[in-house]
C-alpha atoms as a PDB file:
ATOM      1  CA  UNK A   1       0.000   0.000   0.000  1.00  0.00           C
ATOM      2  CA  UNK A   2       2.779   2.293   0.754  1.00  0.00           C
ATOM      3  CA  UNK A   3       4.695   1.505  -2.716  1.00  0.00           C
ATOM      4  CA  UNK A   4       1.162   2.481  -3.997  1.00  0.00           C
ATOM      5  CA  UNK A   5       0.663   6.004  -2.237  1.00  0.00           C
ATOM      6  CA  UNK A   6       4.427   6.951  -3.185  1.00  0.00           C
ATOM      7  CA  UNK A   7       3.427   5.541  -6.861  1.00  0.00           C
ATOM      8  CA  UNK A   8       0.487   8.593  -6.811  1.00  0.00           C
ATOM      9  CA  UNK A   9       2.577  11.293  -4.921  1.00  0.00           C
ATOM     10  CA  UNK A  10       5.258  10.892  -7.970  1.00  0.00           C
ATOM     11  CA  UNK A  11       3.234  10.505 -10.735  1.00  0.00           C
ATOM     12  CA  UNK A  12      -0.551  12.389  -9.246  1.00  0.00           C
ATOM     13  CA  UNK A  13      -1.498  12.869 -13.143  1.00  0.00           C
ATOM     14  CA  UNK A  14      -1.462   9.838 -14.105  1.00  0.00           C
ATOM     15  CA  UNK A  15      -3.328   9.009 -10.472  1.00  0.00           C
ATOM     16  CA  UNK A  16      -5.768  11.579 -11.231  1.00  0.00           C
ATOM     17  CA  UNK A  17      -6.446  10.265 -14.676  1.00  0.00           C
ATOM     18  CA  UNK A  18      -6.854   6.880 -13.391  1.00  0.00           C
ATOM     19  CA  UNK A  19      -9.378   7.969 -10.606  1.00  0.00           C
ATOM     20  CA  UNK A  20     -11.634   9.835 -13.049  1.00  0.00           C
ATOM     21  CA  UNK A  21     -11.757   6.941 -15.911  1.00  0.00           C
ATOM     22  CA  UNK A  22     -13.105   4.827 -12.974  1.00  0.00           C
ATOM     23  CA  UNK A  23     -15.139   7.003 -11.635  1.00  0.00           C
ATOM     24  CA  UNK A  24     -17.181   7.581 -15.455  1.00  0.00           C
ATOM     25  CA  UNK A  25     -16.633   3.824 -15.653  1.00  0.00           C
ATOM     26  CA  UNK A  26     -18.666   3.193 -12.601  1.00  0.00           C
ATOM     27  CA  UNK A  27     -21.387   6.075 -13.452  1.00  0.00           C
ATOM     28  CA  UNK A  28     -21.606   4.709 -17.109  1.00  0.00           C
ATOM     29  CA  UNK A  29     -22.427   1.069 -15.368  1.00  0.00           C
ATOM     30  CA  UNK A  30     -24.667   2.627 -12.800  1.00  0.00           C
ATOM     31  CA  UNK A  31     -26.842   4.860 -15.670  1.00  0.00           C
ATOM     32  CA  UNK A  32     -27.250   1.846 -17.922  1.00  0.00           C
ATOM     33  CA  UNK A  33     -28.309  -0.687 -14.695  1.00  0.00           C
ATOM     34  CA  UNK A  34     -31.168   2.320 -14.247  1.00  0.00           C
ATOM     35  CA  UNK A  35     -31.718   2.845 -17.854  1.00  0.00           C
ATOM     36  CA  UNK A  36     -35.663   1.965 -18.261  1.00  0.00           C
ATOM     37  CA  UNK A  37     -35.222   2.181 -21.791  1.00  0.00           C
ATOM     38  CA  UNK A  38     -33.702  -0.328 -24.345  1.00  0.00           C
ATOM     39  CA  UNK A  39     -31.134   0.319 -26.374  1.00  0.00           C
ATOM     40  CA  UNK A  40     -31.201  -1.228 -30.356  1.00  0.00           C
ATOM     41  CA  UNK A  41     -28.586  -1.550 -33.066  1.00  0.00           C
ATOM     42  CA  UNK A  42     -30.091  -0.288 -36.471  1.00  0.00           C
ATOM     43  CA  UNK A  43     -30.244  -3.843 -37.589  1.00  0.00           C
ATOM     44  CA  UNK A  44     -32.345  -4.738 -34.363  1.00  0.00           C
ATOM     45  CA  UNK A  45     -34.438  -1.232 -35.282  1.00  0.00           C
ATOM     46  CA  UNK A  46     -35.379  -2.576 -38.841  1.00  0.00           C
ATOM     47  CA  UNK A  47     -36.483  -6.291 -37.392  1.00  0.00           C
ATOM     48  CA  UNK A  48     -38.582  -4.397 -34.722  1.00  0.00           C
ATOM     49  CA  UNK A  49     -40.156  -2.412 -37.404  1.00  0.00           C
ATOM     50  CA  UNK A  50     -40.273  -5.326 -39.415  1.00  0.00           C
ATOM     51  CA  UNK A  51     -42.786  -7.463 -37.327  1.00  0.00           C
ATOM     52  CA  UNK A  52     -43.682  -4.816 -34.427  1.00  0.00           C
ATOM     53  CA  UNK A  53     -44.940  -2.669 -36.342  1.00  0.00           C
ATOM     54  CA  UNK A  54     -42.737  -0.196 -34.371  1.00  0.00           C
ATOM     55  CA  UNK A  55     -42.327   3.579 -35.220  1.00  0.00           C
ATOM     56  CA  UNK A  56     -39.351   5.597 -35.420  1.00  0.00           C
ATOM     57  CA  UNK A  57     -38.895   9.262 -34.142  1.00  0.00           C
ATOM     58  CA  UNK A  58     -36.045  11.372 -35.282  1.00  0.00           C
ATOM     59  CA  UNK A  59     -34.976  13.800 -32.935  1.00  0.00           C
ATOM     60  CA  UNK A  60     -32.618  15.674 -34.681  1.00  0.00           C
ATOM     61  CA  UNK A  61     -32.818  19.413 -36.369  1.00  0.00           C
ATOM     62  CA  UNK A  62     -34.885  20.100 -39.380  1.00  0.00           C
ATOM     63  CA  UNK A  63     -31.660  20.967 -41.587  1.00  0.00           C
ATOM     64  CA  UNK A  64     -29.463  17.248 -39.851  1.00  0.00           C
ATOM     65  CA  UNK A  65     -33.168  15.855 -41.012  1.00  0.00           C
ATOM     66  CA  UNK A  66     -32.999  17.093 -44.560  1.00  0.00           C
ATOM     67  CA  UNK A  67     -30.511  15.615 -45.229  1.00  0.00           C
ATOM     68  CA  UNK A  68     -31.461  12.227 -44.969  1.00  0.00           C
ATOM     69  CA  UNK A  69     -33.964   9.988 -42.595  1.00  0.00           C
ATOM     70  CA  UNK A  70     -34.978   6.670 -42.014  1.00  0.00           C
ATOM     71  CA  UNK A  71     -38.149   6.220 -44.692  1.00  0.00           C
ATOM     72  CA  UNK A  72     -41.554   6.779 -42.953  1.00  0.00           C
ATOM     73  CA  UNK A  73     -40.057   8.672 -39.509  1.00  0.00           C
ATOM     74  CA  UNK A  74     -41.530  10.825 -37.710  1.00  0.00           C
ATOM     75  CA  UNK A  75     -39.907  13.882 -36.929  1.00  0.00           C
ATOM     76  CA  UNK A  76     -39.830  15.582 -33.890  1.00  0.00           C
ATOM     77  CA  UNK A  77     -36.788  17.233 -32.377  1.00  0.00           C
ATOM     78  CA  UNK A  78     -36.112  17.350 -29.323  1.00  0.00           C
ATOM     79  CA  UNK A  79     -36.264  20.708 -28.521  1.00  0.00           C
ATOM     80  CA  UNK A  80     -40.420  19.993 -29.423  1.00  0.00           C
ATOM     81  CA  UNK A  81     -40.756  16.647 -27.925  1.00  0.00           C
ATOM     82  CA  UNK A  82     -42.705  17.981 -25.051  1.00  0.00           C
ATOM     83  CA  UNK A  83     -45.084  19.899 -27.035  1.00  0.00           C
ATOM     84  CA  UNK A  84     -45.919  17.278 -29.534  1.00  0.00           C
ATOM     85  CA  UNK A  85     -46.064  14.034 -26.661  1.00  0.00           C
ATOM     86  CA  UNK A  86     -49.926  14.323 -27.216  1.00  0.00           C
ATOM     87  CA  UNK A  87     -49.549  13.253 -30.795  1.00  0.00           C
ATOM     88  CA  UNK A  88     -47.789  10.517 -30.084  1.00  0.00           C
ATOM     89  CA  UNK A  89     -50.518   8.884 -27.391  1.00  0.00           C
ATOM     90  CA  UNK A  90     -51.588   6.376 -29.445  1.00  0.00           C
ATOM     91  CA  UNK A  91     -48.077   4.487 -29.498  1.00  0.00           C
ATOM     92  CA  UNK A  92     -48.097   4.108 -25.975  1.00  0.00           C
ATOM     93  CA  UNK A  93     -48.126   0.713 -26.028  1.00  0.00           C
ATOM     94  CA  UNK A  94     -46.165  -0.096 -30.002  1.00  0.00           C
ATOM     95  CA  UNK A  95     -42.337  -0.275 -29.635  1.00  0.00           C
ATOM     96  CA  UNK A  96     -40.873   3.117 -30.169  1.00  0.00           C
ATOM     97  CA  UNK A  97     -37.450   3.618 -31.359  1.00  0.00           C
ATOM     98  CA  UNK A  98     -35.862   6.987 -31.386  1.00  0.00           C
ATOM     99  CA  UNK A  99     -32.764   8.119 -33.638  1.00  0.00           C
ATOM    100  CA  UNK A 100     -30.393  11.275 -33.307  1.00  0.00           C
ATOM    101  CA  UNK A 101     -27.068  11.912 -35.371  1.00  0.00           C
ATOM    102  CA  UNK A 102     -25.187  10.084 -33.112  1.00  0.00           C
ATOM    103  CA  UNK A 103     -26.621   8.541 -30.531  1.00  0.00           C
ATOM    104  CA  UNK A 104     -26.324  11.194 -27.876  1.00  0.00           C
ATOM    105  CA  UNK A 105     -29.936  13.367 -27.726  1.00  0.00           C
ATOM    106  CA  UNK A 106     -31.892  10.262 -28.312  1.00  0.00           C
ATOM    107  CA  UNK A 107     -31.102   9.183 -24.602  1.00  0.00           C
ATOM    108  CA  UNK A 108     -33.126  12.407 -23.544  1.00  0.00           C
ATOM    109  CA  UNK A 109     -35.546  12.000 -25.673  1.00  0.00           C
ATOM    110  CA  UNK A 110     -35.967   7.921 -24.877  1.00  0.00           C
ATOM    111  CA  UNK A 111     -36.361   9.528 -20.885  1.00  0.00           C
ATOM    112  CA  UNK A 112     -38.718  11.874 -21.781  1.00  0.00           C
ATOM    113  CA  UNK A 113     -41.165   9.301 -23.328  1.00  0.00           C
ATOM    114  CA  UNK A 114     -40.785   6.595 -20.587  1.00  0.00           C
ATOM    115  CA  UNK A 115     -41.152   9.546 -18.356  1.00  0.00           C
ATOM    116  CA  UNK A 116     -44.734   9.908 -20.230  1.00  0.00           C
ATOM    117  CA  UNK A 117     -45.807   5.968 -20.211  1.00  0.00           C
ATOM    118  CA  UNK A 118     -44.642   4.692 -22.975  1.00  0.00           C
ATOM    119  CA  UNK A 119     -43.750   1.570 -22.567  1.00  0.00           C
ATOM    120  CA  UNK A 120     -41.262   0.347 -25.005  1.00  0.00           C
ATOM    121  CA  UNK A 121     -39.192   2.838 -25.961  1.00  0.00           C
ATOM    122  CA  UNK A 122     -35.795   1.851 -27.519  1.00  0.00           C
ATOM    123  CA  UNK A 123     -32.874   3.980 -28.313  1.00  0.00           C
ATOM    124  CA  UNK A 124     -30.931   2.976 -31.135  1.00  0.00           C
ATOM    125  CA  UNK A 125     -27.292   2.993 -30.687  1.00  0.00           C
ATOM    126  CA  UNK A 126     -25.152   5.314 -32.545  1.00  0.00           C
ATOM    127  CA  UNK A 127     -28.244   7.508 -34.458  1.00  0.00           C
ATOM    128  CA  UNK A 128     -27.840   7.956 -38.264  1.00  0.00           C
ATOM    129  CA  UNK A 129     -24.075   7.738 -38.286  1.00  0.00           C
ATOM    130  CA  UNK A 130     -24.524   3.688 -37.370  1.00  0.00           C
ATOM    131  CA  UNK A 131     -27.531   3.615 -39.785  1.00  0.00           C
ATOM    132  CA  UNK A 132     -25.292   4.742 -42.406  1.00  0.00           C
ATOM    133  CA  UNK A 133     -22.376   2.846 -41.488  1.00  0.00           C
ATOM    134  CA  UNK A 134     -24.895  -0.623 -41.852  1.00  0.00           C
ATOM    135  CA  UNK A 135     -25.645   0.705 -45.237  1.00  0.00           C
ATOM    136  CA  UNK A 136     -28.945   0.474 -44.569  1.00  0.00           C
ATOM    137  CA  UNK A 137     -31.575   3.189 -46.936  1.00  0.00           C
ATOM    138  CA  UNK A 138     -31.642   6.335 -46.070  1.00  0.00           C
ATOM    139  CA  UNK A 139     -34.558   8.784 -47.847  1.00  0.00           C
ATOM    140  CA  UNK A 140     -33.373  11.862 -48.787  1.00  0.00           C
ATOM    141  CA  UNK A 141     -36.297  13.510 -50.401  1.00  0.00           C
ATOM    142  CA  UNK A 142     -37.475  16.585 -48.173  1.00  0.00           C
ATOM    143  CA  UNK A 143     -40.683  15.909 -46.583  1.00  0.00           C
ATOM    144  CA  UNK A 144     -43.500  18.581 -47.336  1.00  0.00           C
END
């Protein structure tokens, strides 16, 4: 223990560095044990809205949107999620899966609906950027 403590008094950045990876290790664990959300890969995304008859919600900006979508999503940024939750009512009980760029604002947005009552909500890991990367169809006409 000793060797240890003189170990961090000579070398307290690489100490420090080593506490706070940990500590976002741990809190990374900890969110996704309390996660009541699912999280989906876009493959698992098009078998769910294969045979669930699932919807998907894209949370991103108008201008990230025009640019391409998933055919047949609905969009909704976040920043109107709130406001337009009453639309969405009757999919309370259908598997949900919402999409962002990369992954990031779809967590909020997957809270926000479980927060509502929806009950299967799924995030789908890595947003458009994994979409793309599977190669999977991307629409890219502009929705009127």
């Amino acid at each position: 223990m000793e060797r240890i403590l003189e170990f961090a008094g000579n070398h307290w950045m690489l100490a420090g560095g080593l506490l706070i990876v940990t500590l976002l290790l741990v809190q990374d664990i900890f969110d996704s044990l309390t996660r009541r959300y699912r999280t989906t890969t876009p493959n698992g995304a098009v078998a769910l809205l294969n045979s669930d008859d699932a919807i998907i919600i894209d949370v991103r900006e108008t201008a990230e949107f025009a640019k391409g979508h998933i055919e047949n999503a609905l969009h909704i940024p976040l920043s109107s999620l709130d406001g337009k939750l009453f639309e969405l009512e009757p999919h309370k009980q259908t598997p949900v899966i919402i999409t962002c760029q990369q992954g990031t604002r779809s967590a909020s947005a997957c809270k926000k609906l479980h927060k509502a009552g929806f009950t299967q909500v799924y995030d789908m890991k890595g947003g458009m950027l994994a979409w793309e990367d599977a190669k999977l169809p991307i629409n890219r006409k502009r929705k009127k």
